[in-house]
N, C-alpha and C. Protein backbone atom coordinates (compact mmCIF):
# COMPACT_ATOMS: atom_id res chain seq x y z
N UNK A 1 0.85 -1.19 0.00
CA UNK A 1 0.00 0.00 0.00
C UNK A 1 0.88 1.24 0.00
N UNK A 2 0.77 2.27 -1.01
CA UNK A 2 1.34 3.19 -0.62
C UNK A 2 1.14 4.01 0.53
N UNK A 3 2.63 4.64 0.71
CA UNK A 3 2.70 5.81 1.41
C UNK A 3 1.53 7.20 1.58
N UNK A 4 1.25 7.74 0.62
CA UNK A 4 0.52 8.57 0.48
C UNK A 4 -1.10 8.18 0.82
N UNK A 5 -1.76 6.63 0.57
CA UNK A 5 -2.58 6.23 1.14
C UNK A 5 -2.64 5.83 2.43
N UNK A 6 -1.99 5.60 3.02
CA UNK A 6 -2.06 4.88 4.63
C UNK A 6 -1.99 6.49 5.37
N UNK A 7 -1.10 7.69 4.96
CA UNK A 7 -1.23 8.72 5.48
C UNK A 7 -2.64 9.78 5.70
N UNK A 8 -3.72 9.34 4.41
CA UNK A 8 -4.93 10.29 4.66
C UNK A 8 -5.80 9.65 5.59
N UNK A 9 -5.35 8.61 6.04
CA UNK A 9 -6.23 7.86 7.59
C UNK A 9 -4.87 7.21 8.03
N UNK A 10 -4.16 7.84 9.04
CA UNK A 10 -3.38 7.51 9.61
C UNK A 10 -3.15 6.63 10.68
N UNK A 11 -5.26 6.87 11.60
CA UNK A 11 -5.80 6.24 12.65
C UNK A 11 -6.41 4.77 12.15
N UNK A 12 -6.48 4.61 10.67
CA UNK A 12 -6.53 3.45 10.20
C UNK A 12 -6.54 1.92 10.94
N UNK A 13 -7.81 1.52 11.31
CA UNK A 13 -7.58 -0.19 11.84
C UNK A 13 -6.62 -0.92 10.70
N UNK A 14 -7.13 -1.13 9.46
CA UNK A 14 -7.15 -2.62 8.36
C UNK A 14 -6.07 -1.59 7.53
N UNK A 15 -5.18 -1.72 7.69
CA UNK A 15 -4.00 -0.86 6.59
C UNK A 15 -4.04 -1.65 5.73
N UNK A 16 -4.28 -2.97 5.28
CA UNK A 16 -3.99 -3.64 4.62
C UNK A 16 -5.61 -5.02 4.42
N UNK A 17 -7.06 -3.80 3.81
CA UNK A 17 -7.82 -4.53 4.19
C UNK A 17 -7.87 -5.64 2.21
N UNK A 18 -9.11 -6.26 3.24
CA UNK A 18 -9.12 -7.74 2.38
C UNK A 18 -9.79 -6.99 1.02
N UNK A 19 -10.63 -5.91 1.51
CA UNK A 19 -11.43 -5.29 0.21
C UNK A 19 -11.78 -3.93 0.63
N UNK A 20 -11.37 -3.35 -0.55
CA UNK A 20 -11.80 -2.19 -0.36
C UNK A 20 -13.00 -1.35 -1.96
N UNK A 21 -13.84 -0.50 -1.07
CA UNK A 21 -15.17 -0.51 -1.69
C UNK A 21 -14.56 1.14 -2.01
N UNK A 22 -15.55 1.89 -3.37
CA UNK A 22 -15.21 2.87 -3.32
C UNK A 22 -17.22 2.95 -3.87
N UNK A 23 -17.44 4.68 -3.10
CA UNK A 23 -18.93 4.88 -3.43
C UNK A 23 -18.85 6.47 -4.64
N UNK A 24 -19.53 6.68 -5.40
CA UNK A 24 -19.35 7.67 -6.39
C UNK A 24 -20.50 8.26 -6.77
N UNK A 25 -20.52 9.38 -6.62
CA UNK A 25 -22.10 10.25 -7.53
C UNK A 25 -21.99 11.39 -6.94
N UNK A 26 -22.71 12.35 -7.54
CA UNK A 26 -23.03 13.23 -7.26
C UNK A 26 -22.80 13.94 -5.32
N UNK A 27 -23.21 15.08 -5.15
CA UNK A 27 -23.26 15.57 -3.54
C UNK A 27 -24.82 15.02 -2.97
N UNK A 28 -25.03 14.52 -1.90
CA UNK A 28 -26.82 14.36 -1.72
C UNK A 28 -27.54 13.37 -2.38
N UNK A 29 -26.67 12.62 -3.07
CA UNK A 29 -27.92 11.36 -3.50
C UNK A 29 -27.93 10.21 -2.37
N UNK A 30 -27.12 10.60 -1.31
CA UNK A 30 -27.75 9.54 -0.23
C UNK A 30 -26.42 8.73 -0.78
N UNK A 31 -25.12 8.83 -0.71
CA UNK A 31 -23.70 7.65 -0.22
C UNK A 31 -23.82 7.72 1.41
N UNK A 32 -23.55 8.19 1.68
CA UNK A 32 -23.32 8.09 3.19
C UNK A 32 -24.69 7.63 4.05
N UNK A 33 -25.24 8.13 3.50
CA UNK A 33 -26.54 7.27 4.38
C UNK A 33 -26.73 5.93 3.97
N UNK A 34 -26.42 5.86 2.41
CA UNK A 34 -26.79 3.66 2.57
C UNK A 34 -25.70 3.17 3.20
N UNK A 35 -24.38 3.78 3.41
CA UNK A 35 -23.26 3.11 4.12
C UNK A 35 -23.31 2.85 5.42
N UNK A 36 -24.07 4.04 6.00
CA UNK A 36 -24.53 4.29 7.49
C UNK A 36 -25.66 3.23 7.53
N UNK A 37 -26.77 3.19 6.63
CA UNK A 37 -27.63 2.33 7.50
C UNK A 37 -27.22 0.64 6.84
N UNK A 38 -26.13 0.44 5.65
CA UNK A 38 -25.66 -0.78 5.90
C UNK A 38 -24.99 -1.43 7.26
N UNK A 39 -24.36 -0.53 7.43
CA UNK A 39 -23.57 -0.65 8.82
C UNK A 39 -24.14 -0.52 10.10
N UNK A 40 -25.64 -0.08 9.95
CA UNK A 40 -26.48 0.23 11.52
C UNK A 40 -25.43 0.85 12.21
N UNK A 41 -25.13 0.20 13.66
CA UNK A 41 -24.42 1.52 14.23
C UNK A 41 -23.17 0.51 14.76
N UNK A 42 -22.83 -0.39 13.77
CA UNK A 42 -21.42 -0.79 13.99
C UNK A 42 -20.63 -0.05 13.37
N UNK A 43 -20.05 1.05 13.33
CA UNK A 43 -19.43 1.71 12.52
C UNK A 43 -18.43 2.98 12.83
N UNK A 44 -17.40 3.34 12.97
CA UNK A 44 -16.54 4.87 13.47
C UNK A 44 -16.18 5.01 12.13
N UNK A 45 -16.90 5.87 11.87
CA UNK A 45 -16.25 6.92 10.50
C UNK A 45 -14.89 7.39 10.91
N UNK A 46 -13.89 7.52 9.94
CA UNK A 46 -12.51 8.16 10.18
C UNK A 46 -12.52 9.05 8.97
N UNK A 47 -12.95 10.48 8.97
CA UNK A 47 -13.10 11.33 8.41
C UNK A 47 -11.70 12.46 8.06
N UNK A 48 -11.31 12.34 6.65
CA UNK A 48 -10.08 13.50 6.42
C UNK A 48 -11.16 14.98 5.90
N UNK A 49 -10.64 15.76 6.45
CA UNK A 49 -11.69 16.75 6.06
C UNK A 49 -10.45 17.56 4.93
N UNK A 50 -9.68 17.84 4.91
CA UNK A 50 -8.48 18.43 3.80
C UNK A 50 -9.13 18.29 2.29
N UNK A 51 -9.52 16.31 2.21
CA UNK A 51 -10.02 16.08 0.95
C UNK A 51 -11.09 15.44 0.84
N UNK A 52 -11.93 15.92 1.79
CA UNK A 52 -13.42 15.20 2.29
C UNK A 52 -13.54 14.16 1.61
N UNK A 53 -12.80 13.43 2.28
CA UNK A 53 -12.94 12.07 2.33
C UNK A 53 -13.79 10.87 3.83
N UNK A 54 -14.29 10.20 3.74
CA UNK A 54 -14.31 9.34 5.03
C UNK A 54 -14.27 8.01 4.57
N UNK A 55 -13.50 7.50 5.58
CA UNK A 55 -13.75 5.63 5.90
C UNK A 55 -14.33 5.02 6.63
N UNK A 56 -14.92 3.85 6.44
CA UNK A 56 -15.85 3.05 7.32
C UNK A 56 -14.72 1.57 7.51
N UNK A 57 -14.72 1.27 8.00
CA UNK A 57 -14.09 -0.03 8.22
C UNK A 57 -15.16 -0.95 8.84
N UNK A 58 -15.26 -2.07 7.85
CA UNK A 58 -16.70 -3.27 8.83
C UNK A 58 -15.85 -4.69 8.02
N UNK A 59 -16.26 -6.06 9.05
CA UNK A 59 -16.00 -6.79 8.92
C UNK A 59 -17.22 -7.87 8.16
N UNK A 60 -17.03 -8.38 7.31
CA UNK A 60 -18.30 -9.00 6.46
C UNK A 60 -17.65 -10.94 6.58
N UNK A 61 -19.04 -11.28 6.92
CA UNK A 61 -18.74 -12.94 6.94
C UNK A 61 -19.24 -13.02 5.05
N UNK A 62 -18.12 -14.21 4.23
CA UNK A 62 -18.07 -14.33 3.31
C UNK A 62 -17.84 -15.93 3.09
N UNK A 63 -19.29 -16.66 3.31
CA UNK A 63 -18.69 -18.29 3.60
C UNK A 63 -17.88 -18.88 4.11
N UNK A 64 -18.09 -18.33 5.24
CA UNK A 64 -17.76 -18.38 7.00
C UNK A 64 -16.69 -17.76 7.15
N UNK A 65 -15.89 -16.90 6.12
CA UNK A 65 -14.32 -16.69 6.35
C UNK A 65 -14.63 -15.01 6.50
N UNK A 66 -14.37 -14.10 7.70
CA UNK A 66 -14.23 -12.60 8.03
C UNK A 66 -13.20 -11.99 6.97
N UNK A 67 -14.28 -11.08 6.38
CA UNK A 67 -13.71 -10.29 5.40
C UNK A 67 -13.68 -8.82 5.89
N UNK A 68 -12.04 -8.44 6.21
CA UNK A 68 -11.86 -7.20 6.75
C UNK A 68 -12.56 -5.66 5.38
N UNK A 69 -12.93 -5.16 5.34
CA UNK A 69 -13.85 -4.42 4.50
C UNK A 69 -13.69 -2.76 4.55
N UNK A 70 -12.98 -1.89 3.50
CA UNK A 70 -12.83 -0.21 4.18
C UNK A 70 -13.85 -0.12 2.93
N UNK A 71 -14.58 0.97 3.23
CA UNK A 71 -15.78 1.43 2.46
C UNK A 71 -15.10 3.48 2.51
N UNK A 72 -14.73 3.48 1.21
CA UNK A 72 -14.56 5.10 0.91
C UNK A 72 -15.36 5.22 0.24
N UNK A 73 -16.14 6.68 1.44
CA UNK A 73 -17.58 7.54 0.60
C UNK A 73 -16.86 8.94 0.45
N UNK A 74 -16.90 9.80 -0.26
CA UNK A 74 -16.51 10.96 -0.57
C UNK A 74 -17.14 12.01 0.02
N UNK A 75 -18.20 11.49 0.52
CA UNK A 75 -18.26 12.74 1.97
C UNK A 75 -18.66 14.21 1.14
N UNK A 76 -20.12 13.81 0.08
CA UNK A 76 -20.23 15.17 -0.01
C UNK A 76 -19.49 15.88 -1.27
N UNK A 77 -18.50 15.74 -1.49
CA UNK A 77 -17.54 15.89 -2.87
C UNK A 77 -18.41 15.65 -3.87
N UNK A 78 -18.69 16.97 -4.78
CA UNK A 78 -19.75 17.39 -6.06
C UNK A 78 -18.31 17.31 -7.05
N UNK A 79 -17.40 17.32 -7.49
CA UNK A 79 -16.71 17.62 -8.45
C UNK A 79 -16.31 16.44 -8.87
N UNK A 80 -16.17 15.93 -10.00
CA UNK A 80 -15.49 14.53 -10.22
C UNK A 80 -13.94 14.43 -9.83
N UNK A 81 -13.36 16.06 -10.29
CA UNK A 81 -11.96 16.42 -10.82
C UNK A 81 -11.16 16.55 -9.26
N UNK A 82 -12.06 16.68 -8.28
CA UNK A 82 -11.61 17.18 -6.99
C UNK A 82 -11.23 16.05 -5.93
N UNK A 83 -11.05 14.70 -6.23
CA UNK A 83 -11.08 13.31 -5.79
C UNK A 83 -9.48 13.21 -5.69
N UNK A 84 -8.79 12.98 -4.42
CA UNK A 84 -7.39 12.78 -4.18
C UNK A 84 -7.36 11.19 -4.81
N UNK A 85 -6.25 10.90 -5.76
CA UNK A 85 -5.85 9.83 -6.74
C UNK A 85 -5.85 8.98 -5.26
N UNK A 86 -5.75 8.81 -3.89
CA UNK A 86 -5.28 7.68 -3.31
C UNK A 86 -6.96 6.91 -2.93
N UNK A 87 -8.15 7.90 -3.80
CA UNK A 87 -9.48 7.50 -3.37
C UNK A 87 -9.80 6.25 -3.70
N UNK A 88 -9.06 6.05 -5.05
CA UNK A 88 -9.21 5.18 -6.03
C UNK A 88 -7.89 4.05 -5.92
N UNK A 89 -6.73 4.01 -5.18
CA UNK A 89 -5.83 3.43 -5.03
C UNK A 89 -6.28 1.92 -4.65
N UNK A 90 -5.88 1.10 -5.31
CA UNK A 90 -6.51 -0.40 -4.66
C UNK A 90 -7.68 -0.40 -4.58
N UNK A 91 -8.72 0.31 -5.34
CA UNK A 91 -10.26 -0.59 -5.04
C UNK A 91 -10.40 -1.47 -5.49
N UNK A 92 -11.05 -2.92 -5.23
CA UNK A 92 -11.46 -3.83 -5.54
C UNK A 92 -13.06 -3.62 -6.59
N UNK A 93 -13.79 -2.82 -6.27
CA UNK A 93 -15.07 -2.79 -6.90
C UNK A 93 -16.05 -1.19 -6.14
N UNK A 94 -16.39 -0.93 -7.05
CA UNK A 94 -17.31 0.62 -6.93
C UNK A 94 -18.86 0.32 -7.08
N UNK A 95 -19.13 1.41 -6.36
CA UNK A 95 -20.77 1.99 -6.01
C UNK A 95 -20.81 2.83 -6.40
N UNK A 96 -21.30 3.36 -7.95
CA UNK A 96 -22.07 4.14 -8.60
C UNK A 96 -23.84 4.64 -8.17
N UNK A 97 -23.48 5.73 -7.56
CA UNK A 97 -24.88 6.25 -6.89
C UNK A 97 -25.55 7.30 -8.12
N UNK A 98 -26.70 7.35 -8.03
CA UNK A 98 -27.72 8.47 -8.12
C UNK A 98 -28.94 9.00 -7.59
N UNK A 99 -29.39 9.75 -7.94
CA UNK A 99 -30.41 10.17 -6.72
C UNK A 99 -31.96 9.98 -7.96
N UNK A 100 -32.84 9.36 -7.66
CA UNK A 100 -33.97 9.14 -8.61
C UNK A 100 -35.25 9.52 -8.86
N UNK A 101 -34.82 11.08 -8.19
CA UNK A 101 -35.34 11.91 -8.12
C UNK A 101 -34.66 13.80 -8.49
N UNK A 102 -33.40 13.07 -9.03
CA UNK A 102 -32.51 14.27 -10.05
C UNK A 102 -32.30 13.64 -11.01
N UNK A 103 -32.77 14.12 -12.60
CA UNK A 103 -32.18 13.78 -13.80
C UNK A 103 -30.75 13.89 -13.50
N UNK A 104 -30.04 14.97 -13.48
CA UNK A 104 -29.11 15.25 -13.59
C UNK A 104 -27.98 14.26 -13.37
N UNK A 105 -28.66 13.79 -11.55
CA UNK A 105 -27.13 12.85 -11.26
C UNK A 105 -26.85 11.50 -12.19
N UNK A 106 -28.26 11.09 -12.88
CA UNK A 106 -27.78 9.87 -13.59
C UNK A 106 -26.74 10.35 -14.87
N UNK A 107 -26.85 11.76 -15.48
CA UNK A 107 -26.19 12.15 -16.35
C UNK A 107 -25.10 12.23 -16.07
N UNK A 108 -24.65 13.21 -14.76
CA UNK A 108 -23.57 12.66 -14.59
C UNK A 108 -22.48 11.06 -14.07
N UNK A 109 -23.26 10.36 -14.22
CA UNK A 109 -22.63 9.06 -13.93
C UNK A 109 -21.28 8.52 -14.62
N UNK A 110 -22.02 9.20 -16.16
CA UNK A 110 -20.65 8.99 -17.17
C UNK A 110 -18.97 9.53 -16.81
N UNK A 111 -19.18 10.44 -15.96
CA UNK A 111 -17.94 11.67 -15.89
C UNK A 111 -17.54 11.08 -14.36
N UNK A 112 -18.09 10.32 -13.57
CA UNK A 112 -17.97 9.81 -12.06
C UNK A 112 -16.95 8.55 -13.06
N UNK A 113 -18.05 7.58 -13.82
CA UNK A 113 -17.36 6.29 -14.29
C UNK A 113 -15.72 6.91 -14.88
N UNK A 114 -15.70 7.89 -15.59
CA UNK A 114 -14.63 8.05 -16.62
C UNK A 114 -13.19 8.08 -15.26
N UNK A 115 -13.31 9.27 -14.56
CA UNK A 115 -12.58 9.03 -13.77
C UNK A 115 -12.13 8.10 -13.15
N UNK A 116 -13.21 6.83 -12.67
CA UNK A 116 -13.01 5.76 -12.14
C UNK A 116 -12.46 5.06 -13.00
N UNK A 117 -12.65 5.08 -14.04
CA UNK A 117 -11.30 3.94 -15.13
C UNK A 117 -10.30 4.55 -15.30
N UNK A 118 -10.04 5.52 -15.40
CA UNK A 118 -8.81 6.29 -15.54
C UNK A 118 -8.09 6.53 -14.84
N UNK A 119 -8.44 6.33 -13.77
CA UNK A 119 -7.84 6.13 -11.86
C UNK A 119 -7.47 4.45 -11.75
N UNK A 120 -7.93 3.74 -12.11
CA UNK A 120 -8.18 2.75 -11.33
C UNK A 120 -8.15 1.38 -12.24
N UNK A 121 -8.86 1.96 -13.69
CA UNK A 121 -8.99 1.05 -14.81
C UNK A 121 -10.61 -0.11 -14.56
N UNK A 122 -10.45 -1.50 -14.91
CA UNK A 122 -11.65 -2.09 -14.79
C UNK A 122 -11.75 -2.88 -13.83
N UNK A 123 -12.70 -2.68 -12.72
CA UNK A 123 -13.02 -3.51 -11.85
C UNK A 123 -14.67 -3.09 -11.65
N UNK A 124 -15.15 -4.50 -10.77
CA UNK A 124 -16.86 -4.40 -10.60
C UNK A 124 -17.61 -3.45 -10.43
N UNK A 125 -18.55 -2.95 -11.11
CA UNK A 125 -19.31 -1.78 -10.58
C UNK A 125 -20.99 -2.21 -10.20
N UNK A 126 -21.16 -1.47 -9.74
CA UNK A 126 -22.94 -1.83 -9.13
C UNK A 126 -23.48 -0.24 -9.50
N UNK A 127 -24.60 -0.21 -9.80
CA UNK A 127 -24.76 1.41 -10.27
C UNK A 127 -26.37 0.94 -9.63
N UNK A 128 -26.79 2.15 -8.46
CA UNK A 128 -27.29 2.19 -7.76
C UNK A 128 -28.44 3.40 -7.38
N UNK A 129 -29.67 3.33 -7.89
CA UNK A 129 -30.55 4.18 -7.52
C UNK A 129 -31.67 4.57 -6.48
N UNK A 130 -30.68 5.15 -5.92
CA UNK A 130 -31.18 5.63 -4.67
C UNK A 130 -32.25 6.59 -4.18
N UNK A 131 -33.21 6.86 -3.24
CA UNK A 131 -34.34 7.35 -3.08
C UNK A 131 -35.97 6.78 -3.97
N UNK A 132 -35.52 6.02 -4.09
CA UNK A 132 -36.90 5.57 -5.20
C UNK A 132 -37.90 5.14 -4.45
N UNK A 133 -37.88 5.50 -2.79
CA UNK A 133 -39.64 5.60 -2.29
C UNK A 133 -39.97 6.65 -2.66
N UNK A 134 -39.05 7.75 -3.09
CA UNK A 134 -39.66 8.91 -3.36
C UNK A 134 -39.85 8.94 -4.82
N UNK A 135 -39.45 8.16 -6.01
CA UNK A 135 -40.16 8.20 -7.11
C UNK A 135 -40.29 6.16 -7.26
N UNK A 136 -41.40 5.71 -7.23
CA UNK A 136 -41.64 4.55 -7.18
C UNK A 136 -41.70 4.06 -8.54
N UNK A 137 -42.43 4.71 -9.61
CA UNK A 137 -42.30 4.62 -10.70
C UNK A 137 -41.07 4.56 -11.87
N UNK A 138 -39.81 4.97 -11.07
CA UNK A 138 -38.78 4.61 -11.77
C UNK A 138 -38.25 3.77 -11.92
N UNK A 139 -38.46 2.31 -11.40
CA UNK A 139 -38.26 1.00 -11.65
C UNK A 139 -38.81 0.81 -13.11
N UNK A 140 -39.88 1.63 -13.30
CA UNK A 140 -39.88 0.90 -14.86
C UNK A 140 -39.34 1.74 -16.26
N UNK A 141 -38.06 2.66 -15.84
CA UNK A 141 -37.15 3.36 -16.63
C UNK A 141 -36.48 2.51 -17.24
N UNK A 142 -35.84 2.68 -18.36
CA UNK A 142 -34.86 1.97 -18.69
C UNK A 142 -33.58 2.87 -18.60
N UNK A 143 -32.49 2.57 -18.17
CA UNK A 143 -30.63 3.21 -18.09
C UNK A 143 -29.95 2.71 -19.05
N UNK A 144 -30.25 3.68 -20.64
CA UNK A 144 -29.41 2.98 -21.08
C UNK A 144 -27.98 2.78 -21.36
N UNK A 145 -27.41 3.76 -20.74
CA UNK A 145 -25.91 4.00 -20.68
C UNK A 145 -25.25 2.50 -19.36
N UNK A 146 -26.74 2.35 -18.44
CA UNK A 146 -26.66 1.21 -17.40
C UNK A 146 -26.25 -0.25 -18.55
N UNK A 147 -27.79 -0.07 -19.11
CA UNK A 147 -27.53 -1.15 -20.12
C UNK A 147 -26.20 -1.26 -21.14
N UNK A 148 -25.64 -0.59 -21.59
CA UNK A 148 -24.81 -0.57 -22.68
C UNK A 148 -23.74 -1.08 -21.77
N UNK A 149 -23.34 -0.45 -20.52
CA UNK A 149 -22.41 -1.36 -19.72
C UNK A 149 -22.20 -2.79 -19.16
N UNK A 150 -23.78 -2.95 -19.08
CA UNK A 150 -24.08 -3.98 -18.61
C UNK A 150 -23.61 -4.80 -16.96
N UNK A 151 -23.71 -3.20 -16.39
CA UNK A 151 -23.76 -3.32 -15.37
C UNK A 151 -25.05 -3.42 -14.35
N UNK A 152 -24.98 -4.41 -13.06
CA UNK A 152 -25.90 -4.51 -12.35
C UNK A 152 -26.47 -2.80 -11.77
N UNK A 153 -28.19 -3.02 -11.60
CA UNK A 153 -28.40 -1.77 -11.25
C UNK A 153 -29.52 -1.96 -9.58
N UNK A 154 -29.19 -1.87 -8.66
CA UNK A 154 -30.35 -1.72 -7.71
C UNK A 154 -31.18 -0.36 -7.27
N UNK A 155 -32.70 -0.74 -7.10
CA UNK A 155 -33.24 0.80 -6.77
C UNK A 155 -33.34 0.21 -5.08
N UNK A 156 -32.83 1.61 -4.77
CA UNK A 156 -32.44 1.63 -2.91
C UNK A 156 -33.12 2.46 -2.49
N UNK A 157 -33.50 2.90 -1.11
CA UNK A 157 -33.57 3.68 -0.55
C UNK A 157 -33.15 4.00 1.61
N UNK A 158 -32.45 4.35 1.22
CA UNK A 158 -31.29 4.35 2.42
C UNK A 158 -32.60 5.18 3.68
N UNK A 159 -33.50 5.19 3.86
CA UNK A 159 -34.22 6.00 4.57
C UNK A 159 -34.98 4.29 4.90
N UNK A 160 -35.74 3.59 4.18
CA UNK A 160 -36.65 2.50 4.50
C UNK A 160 -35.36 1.31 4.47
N UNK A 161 -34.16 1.14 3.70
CA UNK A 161 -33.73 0.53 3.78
C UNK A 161 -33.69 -1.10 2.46
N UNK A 162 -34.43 -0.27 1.75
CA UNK A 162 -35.05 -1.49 0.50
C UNK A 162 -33.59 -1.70 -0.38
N UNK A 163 -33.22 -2.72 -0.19
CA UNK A 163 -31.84 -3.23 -1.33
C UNK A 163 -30.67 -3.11 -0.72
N UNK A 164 -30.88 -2.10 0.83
CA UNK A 164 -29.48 -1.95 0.80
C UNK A 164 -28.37 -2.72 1.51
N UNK A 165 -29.07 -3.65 2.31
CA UNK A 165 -27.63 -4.82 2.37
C UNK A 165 -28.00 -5.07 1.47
N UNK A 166 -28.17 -5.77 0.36
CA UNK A 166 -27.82 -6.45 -0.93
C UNK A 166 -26.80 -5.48 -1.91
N UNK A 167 -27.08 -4.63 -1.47
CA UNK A 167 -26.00 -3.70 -2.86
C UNK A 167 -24.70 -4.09 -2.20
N UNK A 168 -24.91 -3.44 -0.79
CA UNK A 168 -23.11 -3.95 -0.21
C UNK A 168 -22.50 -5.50 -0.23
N UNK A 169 -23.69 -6.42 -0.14
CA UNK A 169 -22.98 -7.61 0.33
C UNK A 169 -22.58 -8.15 -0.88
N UNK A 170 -23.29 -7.63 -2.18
CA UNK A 170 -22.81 -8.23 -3.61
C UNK A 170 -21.32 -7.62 -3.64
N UNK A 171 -21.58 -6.36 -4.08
CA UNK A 171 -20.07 -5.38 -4.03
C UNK A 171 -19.37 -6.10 -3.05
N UNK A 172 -19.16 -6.53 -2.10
CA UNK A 172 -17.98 -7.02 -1.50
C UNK A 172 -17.53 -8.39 -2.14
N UNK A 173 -18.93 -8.77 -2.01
CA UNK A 173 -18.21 -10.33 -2.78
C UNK A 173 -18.09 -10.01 -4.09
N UNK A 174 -18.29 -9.28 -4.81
CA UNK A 174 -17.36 -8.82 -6.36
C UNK A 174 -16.10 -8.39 -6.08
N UNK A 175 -16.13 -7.36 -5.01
CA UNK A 175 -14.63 -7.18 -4.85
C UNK A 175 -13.80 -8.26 -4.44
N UNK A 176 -14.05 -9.39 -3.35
CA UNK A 176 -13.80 -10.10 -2.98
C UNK A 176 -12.81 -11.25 -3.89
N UNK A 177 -14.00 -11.61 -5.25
CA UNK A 177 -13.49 -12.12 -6.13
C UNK A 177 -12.80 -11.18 -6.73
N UNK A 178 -13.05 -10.13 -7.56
CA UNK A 178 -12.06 -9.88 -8.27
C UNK A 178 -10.50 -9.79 -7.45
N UNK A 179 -10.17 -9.57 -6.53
CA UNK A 179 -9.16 -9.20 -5.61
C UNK A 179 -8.58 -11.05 -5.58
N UNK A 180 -9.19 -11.77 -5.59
CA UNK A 180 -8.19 -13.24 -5.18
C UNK A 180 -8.93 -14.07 -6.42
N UNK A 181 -9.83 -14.04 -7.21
CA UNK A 181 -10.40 -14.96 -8.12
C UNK A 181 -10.89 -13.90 -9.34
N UNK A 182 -10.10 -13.37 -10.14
CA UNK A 182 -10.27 -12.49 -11.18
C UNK A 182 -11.03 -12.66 -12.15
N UNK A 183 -10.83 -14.09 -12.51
CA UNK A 183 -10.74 -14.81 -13.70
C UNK A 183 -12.26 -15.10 -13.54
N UNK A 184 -13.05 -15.37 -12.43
CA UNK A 184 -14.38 -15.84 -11.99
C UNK A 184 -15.42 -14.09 -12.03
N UNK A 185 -14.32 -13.42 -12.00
CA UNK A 185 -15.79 -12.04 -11.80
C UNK A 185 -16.99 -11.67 -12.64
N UNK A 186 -16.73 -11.99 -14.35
CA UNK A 186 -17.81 -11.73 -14.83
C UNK A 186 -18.74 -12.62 -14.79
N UNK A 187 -18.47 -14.05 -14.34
CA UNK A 187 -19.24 -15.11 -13.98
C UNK A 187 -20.08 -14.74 -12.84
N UNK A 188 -19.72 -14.19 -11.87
CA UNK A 188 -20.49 -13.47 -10.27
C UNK A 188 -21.60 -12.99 -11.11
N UNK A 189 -21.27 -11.77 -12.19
CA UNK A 189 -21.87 -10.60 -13.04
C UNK A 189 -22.71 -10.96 -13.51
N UNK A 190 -22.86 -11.81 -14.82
CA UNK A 190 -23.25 -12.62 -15.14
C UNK A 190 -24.69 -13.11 -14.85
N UNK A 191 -24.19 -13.86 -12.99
CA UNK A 191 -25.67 -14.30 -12.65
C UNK A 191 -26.55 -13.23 -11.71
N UNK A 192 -25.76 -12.17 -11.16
CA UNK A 192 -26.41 -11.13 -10.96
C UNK A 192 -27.55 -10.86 -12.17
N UNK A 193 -26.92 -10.22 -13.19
CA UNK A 193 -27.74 -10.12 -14.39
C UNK A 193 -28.78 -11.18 -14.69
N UNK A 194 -28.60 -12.05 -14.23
CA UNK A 194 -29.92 -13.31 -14.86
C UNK A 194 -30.78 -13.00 -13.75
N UNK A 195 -30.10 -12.73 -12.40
CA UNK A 195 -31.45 -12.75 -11.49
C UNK A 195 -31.86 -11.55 -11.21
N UNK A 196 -31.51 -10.53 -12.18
CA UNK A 196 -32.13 -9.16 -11.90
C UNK A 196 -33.40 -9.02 -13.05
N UNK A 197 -32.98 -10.12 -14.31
CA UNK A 197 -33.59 -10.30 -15.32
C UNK A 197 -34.92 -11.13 -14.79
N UNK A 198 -35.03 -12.33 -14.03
CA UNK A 198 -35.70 -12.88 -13.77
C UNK A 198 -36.76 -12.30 -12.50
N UNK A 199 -35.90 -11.57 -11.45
CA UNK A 199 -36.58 -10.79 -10.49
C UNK A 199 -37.80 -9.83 -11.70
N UNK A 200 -37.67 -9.47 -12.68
CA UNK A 200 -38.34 -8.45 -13.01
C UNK A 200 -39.53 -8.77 -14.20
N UNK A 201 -39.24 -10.33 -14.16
CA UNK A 201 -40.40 -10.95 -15.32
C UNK A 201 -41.48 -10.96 -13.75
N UNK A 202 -41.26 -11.21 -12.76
CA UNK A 202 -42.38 -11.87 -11.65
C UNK A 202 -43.50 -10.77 -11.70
């Protein structure tokens, strides 16, 4: 791990965790609150305020084996361009947020993703729409920039709580694999996709 990363959380438990999660979108579409209520109140944020950044550190059972887990949310950070390079250092797999109740933030998703490959290159993404008790009807949108990626998409809402251990516990075990079983990740992907396909014929 570099130098420059172990220094913006210095108070750091897992210097050297098993997976690390990165969350992305817009200011206000609700990152920090699905992280907060994934985590209920097992959780000490370790907050850099310099590059508003914060970490969560949680431990996830992963077929019986404890998976040490740092979750970086950006804390608020509206700019894509304004993200310290160590945000993106070693992620295993990203949380693409929007709010589904702003056009806007899904537009910007493209300019969140670009950075994230260009930082970081290709690893798992989950692209995640958040607040949708407050528009219920957007489940039957289509994303097609979602689609063209062919990335998994969940509608969340971090207030009732609908999807949101499932967004994290997939993302870890994507990161999980990609980080020690590479070769297996689009296979994970894959059946995500069949059972998001099949969840939505019912």
């Amino acid at each position: 791990m570099s130098q420059e990363n172990t220094e913006l959380f210095p108070t750091r438990k897992y210097a050297k965790p098993d997976v690390k999660l990165v969350l992305l979108g817009d200011s206000a579409v609700g990152k920090t609150k699905l992280v907060e209520r994934f985590l209920l109140k097992d959780y000490s944020p370790i907050t850099n305020s310099t590059f508003a950044l914060t970490l969560y550190e949680h431990t996830e059972n992963l077929s019986g084996k404890d998976v040490q887990v740092c979750i970086w949310d950006t804390a608020g950070q509206g700019c894509f361009d304004e993200l310290h390079p160590s945000f993106f250092y070693g992620a295993d797999a990203a949380i693409l947020v929007f709010d589904a109740t702003r056009k806007e933030t899904y537009q910007h998703l493209e300019e969140w993703h670009a950075q994230l490959i260009s930082q970081r290159g290709q690893i798992p993404i989950i692209v995640v729409v958040n607040k949708q008790d407050l528009n219920p009807g957007i489940t039957r949108t289509q994303f097609k920039w979602v689609k063209e990626h062919n990335y998994p998409i969940y509608y969340t809402s971090a207030a009732k709580g609908t999807n949101v251990f499932r967004v994290f516990q997939e993302a870890i075990k994507l990161g999980w694999t990609q980080k020690n079983n590479p070769d297996d990740v689009m296979g994970v992907i894959v059946g995500l996709l069949a059972k998001q396909a099949e969840e939505n014929t019912e």
